[in-house]
C-alpha atoms as a PDB file:
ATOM      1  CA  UNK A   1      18.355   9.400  -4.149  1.00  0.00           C
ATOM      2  CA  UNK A   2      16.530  11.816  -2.197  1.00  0.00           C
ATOM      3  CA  UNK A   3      15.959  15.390  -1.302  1.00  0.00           C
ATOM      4  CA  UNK A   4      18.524  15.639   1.594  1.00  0.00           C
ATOM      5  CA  UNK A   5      16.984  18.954   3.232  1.00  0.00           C
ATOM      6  CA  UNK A   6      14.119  15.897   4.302  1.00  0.00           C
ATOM      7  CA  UNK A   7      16.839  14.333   6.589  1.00  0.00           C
ATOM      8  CA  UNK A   8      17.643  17.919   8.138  1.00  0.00           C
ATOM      9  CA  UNK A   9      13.507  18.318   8.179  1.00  0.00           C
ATOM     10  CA  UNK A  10      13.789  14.872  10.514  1.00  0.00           C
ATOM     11  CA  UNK A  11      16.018  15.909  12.665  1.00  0.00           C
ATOM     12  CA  UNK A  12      14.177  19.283  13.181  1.00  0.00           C
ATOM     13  CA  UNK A  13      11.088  17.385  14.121  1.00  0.00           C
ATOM     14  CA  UNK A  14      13.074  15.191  16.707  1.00  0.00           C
ATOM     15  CA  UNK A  15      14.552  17.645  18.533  1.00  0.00           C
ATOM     16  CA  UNK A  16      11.752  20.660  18.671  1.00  0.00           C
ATOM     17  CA  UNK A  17      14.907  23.274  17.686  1.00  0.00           C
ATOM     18  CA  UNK A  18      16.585  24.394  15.078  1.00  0.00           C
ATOM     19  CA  UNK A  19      19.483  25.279  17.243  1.00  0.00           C
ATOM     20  CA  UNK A  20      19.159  21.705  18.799  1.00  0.00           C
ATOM     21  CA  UNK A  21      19.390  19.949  15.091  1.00  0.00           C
ATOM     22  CA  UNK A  22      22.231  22.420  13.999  1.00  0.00           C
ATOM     23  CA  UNK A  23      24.396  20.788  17.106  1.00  0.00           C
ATOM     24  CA  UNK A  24      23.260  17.207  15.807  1.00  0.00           C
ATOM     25  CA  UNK A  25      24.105  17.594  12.238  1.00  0.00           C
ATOM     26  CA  UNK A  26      26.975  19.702  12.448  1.00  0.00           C
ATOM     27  CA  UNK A  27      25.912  23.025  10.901  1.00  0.00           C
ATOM     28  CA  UNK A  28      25.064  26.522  11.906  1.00  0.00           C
ATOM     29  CA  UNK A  29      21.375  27.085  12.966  1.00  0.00           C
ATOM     30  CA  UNK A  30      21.084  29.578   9.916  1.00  0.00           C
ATOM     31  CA  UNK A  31      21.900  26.708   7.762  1.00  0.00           C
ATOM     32  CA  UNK A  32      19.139  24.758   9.072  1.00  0.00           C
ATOM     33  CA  UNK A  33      16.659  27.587   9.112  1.00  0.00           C
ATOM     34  CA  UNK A  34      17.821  27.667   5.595  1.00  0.00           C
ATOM     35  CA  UNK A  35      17.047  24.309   4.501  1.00  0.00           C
ATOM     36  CA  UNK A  36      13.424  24.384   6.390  1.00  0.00           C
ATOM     37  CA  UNK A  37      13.030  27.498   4.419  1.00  0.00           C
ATOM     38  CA  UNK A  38      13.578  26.069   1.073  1.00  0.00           C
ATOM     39  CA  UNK A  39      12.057  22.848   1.777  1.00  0.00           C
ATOM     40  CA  UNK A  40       8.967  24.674   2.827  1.00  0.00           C
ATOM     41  CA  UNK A  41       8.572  26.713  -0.282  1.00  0.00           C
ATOM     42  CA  UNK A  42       9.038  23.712  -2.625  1.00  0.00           C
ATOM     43  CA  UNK A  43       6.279  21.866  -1.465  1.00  0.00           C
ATOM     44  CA  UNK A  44       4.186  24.488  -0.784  1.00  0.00           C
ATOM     45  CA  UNK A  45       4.004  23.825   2.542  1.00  0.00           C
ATOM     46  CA  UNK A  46       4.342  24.983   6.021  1.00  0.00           C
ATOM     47  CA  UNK A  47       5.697  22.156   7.707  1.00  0.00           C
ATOM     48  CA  UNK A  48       6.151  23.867  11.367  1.00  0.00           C
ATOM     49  CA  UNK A  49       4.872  26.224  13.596  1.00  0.00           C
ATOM     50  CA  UNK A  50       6.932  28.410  15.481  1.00  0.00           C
ATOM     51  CA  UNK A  51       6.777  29.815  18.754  1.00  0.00           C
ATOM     52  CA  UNK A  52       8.455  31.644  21.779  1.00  0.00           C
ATOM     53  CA  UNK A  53       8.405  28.069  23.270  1.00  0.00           C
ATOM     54  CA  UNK A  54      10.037  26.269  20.329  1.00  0.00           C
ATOM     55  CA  UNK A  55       9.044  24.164  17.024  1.00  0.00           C
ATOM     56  CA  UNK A  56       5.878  22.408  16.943  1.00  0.00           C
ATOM     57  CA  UNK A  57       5.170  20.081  13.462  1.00  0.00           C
ATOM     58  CA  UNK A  58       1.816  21.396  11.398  1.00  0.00           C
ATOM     59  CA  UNK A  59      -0.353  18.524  10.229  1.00  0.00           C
ATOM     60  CA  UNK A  60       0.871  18.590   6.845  1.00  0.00           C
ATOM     61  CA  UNK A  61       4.537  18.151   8.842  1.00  0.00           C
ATOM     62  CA  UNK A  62       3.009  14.944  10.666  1.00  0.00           C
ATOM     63  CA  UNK A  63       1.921  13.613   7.362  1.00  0.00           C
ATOM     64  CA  UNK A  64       4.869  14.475   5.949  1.00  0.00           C
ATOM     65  CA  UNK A  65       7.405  13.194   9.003  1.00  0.00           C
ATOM     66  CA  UNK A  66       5.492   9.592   8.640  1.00  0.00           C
ATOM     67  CA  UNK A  67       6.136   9.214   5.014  1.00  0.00           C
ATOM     68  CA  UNK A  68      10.000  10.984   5.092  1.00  0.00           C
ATOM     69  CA  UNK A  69      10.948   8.282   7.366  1.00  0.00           C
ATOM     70  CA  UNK A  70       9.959   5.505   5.441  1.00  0.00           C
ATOM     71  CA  UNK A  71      11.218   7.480   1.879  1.00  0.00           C
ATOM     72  CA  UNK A  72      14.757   7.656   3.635  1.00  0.00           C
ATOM     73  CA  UNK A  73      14.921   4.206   4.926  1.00  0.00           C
ATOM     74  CA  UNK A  74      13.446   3.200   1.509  1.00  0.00           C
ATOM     75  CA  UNK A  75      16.485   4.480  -0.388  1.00  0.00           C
ATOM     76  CA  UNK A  76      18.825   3.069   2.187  1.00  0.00           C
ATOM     77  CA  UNK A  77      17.594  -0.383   2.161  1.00  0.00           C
ATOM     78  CA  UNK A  78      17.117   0.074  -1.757  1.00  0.00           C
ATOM     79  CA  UNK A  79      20.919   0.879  -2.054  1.00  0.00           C
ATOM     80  CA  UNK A  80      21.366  -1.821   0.133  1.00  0.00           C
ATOM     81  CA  UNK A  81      19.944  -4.377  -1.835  1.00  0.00           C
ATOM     82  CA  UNK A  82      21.544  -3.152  -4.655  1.00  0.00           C
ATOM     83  CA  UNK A  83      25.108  -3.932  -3.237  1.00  0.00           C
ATOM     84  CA  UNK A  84      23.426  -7.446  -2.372  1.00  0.00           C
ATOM     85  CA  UNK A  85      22.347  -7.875  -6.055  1.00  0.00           C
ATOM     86  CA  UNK A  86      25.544  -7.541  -7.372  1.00  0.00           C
ATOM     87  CA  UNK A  87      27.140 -10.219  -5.117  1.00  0.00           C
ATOM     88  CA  UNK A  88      24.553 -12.518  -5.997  1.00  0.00           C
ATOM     89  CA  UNK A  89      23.356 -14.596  -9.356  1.00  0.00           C
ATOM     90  CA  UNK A  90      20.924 -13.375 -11.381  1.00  0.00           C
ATOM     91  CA  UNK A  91      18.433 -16.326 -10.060  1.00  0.00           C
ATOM     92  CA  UNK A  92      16.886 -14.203  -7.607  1.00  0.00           C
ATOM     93  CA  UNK A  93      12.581 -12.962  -7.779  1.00  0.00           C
ATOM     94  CA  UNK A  94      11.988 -10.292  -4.934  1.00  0.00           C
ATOM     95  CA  UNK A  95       8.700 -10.797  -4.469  1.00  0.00           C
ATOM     96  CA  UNK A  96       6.368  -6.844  -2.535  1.00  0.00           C
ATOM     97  CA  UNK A  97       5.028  -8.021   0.281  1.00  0.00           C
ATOM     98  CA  UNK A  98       2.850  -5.977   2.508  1.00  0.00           C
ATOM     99  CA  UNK A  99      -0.264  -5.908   4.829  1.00  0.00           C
ATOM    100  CA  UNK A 100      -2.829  -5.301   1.567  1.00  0.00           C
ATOM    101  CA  UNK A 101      -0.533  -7.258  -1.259  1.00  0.00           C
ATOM    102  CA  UNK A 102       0.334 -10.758   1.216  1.00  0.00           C
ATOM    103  CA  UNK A 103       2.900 -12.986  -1.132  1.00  0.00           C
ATOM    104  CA  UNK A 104       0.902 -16.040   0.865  1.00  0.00           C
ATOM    105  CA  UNK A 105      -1.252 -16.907  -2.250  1.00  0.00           C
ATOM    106  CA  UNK A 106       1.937 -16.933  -4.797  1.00  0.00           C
ATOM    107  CA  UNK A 107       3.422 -19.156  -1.930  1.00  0.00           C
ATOM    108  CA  UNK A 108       0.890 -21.160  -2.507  1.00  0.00           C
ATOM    109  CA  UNK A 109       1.979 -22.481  -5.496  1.00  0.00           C
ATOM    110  CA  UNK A 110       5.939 -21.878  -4.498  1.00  0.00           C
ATOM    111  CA  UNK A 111       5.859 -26.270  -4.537  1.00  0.00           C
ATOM    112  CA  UNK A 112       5.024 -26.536  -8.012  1.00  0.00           C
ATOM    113  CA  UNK A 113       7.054 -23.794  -9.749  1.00  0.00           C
ATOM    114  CA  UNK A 114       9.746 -24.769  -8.333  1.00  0.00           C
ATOM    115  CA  UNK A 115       9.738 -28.613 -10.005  1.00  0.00           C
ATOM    116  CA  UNK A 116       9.758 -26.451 -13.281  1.00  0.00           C
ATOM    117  CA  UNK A 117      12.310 -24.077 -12.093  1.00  0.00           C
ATOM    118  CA  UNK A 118      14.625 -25.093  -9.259  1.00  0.00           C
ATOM    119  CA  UNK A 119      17.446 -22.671  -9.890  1.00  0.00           C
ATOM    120  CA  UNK A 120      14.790 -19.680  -8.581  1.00  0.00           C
ATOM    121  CA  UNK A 121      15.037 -18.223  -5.563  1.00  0.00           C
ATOM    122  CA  UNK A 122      12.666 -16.149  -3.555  1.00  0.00           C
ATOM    123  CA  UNK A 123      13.215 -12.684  -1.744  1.00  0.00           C
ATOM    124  CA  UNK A 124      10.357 -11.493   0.059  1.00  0.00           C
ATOM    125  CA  UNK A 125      10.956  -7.573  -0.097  1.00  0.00           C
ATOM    126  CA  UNK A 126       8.762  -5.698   2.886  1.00  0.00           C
ATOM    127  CA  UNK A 127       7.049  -2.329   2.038  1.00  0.00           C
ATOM    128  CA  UNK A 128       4.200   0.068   3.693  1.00  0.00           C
ATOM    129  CA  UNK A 129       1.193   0.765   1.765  1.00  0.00           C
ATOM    130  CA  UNK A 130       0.754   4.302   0.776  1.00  0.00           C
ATOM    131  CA  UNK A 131      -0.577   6.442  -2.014  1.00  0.00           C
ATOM    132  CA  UNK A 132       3.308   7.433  -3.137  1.00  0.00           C
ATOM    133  CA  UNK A 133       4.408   3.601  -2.041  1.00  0.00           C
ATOM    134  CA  UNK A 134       1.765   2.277  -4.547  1.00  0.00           C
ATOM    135  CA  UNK A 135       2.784   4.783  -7.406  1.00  0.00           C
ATOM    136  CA  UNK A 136       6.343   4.487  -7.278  1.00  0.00           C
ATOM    137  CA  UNK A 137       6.752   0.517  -6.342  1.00  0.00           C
ATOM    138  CA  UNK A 138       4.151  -0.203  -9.222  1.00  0.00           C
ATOM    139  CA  UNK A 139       5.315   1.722 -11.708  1.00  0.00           C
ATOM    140  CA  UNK A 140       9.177   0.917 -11.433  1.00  0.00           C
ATOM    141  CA  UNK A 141       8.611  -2.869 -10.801  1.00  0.00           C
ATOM    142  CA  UNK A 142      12.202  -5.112 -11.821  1.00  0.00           C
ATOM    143  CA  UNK A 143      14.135  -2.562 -10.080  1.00  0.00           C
ATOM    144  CA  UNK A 144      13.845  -3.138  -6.867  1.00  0.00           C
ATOM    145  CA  UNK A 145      11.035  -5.294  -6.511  1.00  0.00           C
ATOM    146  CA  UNK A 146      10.297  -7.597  -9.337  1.00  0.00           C
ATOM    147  CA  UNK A 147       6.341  -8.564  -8.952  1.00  0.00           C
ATOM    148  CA  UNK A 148       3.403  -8.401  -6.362  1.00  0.00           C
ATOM    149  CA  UNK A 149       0.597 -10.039  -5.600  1.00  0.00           C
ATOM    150  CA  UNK A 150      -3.020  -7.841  -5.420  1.00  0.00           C
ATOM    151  CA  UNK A 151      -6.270  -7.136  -6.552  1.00  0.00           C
ATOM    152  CA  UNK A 152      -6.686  -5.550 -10.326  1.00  0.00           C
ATOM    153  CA  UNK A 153      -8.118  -5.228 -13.273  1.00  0.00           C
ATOM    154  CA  UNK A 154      -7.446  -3.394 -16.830  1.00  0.00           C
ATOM    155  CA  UNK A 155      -8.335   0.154 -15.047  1.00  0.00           C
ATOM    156  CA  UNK A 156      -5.849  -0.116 -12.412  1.00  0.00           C
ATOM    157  CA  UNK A 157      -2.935  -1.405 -14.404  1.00  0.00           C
ATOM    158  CA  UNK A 158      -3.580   1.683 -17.121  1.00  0.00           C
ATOM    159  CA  UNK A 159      -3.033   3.700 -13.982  1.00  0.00           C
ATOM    160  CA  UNK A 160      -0.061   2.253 -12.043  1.00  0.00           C
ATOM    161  CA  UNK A 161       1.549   1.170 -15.330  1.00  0.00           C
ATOM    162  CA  UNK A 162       2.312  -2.522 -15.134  1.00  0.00           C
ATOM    163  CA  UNK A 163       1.244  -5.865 -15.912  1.00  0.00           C
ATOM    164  CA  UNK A 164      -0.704  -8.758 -14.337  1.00  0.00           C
ATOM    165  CA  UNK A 165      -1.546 -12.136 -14.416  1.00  0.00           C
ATOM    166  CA  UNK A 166      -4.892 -13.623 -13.059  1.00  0.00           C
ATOM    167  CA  UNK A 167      -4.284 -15.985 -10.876  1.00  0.00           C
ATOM    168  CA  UNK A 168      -8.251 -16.246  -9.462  1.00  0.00           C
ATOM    169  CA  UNK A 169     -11.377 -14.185  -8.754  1.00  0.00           C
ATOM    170  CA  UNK A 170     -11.492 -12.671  -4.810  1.00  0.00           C
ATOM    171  CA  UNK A 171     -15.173 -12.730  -3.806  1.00  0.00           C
ATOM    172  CA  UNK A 172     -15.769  -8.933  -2.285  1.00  0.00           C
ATOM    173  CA  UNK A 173     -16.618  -8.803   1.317  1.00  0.00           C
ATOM    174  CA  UNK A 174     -17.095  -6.451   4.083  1.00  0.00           C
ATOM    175  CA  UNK A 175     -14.499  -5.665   7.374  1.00  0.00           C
ATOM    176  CA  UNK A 176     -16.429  -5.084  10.539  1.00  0.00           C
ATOM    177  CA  UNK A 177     -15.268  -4.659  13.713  1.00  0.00           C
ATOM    178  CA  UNK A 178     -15.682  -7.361  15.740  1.00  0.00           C
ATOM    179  CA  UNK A 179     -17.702  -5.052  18.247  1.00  0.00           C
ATOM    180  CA  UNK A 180     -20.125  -4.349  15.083  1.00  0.00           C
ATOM    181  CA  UNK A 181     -23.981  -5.313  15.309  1.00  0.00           C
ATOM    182  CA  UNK A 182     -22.749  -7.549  12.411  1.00  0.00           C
ATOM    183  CA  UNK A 183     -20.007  -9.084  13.228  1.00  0.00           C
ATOM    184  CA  UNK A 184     -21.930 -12.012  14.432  1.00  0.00           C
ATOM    185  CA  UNK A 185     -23.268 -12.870  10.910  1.00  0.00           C
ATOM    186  CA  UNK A 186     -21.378 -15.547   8.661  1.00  0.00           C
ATOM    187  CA  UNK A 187     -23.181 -13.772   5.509  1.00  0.00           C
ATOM    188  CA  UNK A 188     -24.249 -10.508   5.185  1.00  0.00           C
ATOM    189  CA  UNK A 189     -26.747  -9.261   2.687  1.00  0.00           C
ATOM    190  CA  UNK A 190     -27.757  -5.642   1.005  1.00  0.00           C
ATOM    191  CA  UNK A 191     -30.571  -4.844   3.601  1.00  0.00           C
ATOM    192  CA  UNK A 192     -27.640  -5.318   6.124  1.00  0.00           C
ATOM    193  CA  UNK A 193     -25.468  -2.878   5.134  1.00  0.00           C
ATOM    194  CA  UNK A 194     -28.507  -0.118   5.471  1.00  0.00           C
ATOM    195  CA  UNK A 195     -28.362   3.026   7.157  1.00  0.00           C
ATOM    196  CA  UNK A 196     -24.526   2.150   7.568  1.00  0.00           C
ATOM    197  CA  UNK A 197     -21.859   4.288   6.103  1.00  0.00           C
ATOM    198  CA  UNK A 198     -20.236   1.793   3.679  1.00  0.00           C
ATOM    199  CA  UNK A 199     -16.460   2.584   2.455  1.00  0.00           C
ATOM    200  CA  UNK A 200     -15.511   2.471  -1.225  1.00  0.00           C
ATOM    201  CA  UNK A 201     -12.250   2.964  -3.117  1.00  0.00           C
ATOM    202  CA  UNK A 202     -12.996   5.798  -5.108  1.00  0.00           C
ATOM    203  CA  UNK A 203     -14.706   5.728  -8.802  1.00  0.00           C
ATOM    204  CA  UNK A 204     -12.246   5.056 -11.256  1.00  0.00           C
ATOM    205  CA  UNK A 205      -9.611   2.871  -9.434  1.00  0.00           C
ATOM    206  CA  UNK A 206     -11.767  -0.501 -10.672  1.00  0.00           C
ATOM    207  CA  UNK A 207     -14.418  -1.321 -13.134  1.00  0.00           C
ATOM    208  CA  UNK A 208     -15.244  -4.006 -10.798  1.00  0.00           C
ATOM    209  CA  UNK A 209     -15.469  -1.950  -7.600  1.00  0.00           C
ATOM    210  CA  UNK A 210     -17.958   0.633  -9.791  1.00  0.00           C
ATOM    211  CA  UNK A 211     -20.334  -2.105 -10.738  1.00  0.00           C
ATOM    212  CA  UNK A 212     -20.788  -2.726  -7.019  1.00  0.00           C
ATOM    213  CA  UNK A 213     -21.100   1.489  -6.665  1.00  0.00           C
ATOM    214  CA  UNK A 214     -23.375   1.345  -9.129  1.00  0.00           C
ATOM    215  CA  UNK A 215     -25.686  -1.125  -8.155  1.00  0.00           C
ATOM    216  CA  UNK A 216     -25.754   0.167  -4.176  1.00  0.00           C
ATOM    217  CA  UNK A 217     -26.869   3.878  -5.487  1.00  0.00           C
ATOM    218  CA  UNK A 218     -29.644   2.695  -7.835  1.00  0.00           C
ATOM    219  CA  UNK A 219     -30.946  -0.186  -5.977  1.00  0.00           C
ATOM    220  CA  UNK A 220     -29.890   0.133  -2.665  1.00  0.00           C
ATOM    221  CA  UNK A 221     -29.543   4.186  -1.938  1.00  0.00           C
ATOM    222  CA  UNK A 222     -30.126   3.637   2.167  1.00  0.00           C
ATOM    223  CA  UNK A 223     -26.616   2.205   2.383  1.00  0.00           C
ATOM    224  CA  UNK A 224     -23.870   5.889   2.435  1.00  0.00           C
ATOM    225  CA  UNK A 225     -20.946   5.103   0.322  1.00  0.00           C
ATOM    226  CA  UNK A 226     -18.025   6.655   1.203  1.00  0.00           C
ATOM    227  CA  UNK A 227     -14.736   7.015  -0.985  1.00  0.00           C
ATOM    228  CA  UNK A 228     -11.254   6.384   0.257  1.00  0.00           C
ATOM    229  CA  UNK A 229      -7.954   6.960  -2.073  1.00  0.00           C
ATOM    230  CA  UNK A 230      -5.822   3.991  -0.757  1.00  0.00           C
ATOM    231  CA  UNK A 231      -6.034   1.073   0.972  1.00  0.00           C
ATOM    232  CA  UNK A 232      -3.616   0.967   3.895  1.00  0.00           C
ATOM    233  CA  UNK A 233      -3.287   0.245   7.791  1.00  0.00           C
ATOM    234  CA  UNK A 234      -4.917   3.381   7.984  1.00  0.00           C
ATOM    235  CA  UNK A 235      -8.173   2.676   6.441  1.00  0.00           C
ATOM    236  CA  UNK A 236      -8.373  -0.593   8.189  1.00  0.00           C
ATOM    237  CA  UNK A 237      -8.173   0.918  11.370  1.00  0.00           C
ATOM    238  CA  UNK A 238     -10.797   3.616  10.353  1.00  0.00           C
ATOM    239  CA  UNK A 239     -13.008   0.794   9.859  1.00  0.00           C
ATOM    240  CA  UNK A 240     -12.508  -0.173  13.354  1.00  0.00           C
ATOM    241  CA  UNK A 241     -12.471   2.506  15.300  1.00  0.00           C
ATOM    242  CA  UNK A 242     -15.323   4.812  13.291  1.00  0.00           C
ATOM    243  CA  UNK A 243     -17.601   1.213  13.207  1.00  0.00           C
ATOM    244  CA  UNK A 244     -17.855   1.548   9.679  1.00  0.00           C
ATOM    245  CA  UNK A 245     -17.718  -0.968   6.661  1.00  0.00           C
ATOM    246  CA  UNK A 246     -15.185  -1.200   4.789  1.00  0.00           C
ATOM    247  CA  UNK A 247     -14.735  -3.373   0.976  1.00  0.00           C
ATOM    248  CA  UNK A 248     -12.351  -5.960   1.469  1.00  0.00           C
ATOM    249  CA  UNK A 249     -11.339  -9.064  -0.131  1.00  0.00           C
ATOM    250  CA  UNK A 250     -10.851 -12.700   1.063  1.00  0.00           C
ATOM    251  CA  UNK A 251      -7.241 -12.630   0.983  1.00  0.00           C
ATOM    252  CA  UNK A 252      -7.606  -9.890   3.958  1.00  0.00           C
ATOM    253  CA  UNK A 253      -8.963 -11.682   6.549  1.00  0.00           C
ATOM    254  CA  UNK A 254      -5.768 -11.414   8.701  1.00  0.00           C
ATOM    255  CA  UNK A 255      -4.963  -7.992   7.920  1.00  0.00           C
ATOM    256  CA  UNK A 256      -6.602  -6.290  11.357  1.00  0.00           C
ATOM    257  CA  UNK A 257      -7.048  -8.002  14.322  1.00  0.00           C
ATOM    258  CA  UNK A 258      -9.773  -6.432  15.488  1.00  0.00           C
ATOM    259  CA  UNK A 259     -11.849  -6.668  12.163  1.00  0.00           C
ATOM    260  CA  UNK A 260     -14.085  -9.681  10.855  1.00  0.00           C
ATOM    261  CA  UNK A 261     -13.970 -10.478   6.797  1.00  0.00           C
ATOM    262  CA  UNK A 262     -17.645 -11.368   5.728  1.00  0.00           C
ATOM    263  CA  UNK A 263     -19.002 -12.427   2.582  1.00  0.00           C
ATOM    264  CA  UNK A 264     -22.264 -11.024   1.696  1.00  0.00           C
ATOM    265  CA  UNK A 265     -24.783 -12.396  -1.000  1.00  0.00           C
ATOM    266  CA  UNK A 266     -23.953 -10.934  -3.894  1.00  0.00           C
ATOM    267  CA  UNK A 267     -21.844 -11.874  -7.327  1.00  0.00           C
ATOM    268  CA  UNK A 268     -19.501  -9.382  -7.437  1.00  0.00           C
ATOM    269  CA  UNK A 269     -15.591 -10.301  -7.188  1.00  0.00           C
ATOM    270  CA  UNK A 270     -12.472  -8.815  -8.519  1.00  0.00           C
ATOM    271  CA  UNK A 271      -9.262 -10.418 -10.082  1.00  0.00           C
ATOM    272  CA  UNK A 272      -6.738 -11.608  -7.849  1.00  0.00           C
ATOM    273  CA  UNK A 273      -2.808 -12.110  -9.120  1.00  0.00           C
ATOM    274  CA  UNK A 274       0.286 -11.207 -10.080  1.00  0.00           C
ATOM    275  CA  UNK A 275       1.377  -7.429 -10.772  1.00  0.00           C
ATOM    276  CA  UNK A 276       5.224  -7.416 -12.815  1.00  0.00           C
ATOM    277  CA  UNK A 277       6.455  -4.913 -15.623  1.00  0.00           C
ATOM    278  CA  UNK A 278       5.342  -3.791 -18.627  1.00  0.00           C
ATOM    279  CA  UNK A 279       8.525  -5.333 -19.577  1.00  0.00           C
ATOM    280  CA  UNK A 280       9.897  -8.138 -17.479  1.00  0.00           C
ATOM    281  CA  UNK A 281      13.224  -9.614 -17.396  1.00  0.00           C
ATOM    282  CA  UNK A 282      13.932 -13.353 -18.463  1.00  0.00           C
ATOM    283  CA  UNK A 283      13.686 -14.888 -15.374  1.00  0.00           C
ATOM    284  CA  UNK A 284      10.430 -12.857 -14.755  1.00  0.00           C
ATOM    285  CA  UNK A 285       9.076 -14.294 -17.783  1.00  0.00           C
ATOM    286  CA  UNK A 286      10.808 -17.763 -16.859  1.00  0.00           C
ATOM    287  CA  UNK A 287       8.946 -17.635 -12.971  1.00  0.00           C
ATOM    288  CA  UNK A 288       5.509 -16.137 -14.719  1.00  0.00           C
ATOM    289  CA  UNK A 289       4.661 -19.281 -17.043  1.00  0.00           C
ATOM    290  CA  UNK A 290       6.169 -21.574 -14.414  1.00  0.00           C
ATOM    291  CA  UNK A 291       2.778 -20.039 -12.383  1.00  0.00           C
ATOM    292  CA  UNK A 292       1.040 -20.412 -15.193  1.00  0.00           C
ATOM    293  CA  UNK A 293       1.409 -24.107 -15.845  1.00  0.00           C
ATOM    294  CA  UNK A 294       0.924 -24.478 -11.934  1.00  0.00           C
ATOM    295  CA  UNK A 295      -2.319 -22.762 -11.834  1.00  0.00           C
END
């Protein structure tokens, strides 16, 4: 399900050797050179640098470490749940849950669907936010993961090709630190957010996101926008250890610890609900007018 030289790249990074990780897996240090080799030129990459004293990982090799660990265990748990699924009935919606997409709001209204559909079941299916996460879980929802809850709108389904389902409208607010000069306000306006750097998803990721771009840069220019690609754990804690603002939405307010949700005087908001494929199964359909009828 994956490239296997990445498990052989793993073990590399662990033990600091390529004679070391030869010993663990079994093979002949050539063979390992080998497969750092090839796995380098595929990617483009040079994923270590070496020295008289040993193997230390580039930063493209962090980056890459982080996100091979999770890819493996991804496919492990994914084959996993794929021996579960075929013990079990067909009755069963595995609902994405992570840090950015919380299943608490579908929860929510768990009570009611389930007077109109009482043979469902839930499965609450744990993942990490990243940019190749978000691609891959999005765009292949029903195999593994059947829906998830998040922000959208017409822009961002286009471009993780899937469906969704308004469920509500999330006022947008701003994350502070809690040691911010603002994190003592209960609302926050324009003129507060000036001379700070304020961060952004990039243009293009939501219509509703750009009218807010667009309004700071033509009426508001002393406030610095700053683009991010993805929203993740790692953004959040940019926010609090940089001290700068970051877009968030009500639904986040117990995402960081150490950050404070504010709303701030102004209309925008962005559609809140429930992300499934651009062609679900039965009991997808079944589950998404049972929310329907509930909301």
């Amino acid at each position: 399900m994956y490239n296997l030289q990445l498990e052989t790249f793993i073990v590399v990074a662990d033990m600091g050797s390529f004679n070391k990780a030869a010993e663990a897996l079994y093979i002949t240090p050539p063979a390992v050179t080998k497969q750092i080799n090839l796995l380098e030129k595929d990617l483009g990459l040079k994923l270590f640098n070496r020295t008289h004293r040993g193997l230390a990982l580039t930063e493209a090799g962090k980056s890459l470490y982080r996100d091979a660990k999770y890819i493996i265990q991804y496919c492990k748990e994914s084959v996993e749940r794929a021996r579960k699924a075929m013990e079990e009935k067909d009755n069963i919606i595995r609902i994405g849950t992570s840090p950015m997409t919380p299943a608490a709001p579908i929860m929510q209204l768990w009570a009611k669907v389930q007077k109109e559909c009482p043979d469902i079941k839930l499965q609450m299916i744990p993942y990490m936010n990243s940019l190749e996460s978000a691609r891959e879980i999005l765009k292949n929802l029903g195999e593994n993961i059947d829906i998830v809850g998040g922000i959208f709108d017409e822009t961002m389904l286009k471009l993780r090709q899937c469906a969704g389902m308004e469920l509500s409208r999330q006022r947008i607010c701003c994350a502070v630190s809690v040691n911010h000069r603002l994190a003592d306000k209960e609302m926050l306006t324009f003129q507060d957010l000036y001379g700070e750097n304020f961060l952004l998803m990039h243009r293009g990721w939501s219509n509703y996101v750009d009218e807010l771009r667009d309004d700071i840069w033509k009426n508001h220019p002393q406030i610095n926008v700053v683009d991010f690609d993805i929203y993740s754990v790692d953004i959040f804690n940019q926010c609090e250890n940089s001290n700068d603002i970051l877009m968030v939405v009500e639904n986040w307010k117990d995402v960081h610890p150490l950050l404070k949700v504010i709303p701030v005087e102004w209309k925008y908001t962005i559609p809140y609900g429930i992300l499934y494929s651009l062609e679900p199964s039965d009991l997808v359909k079944k589950f998404l007018k049972a929310v329907k009828k509930a909301v």
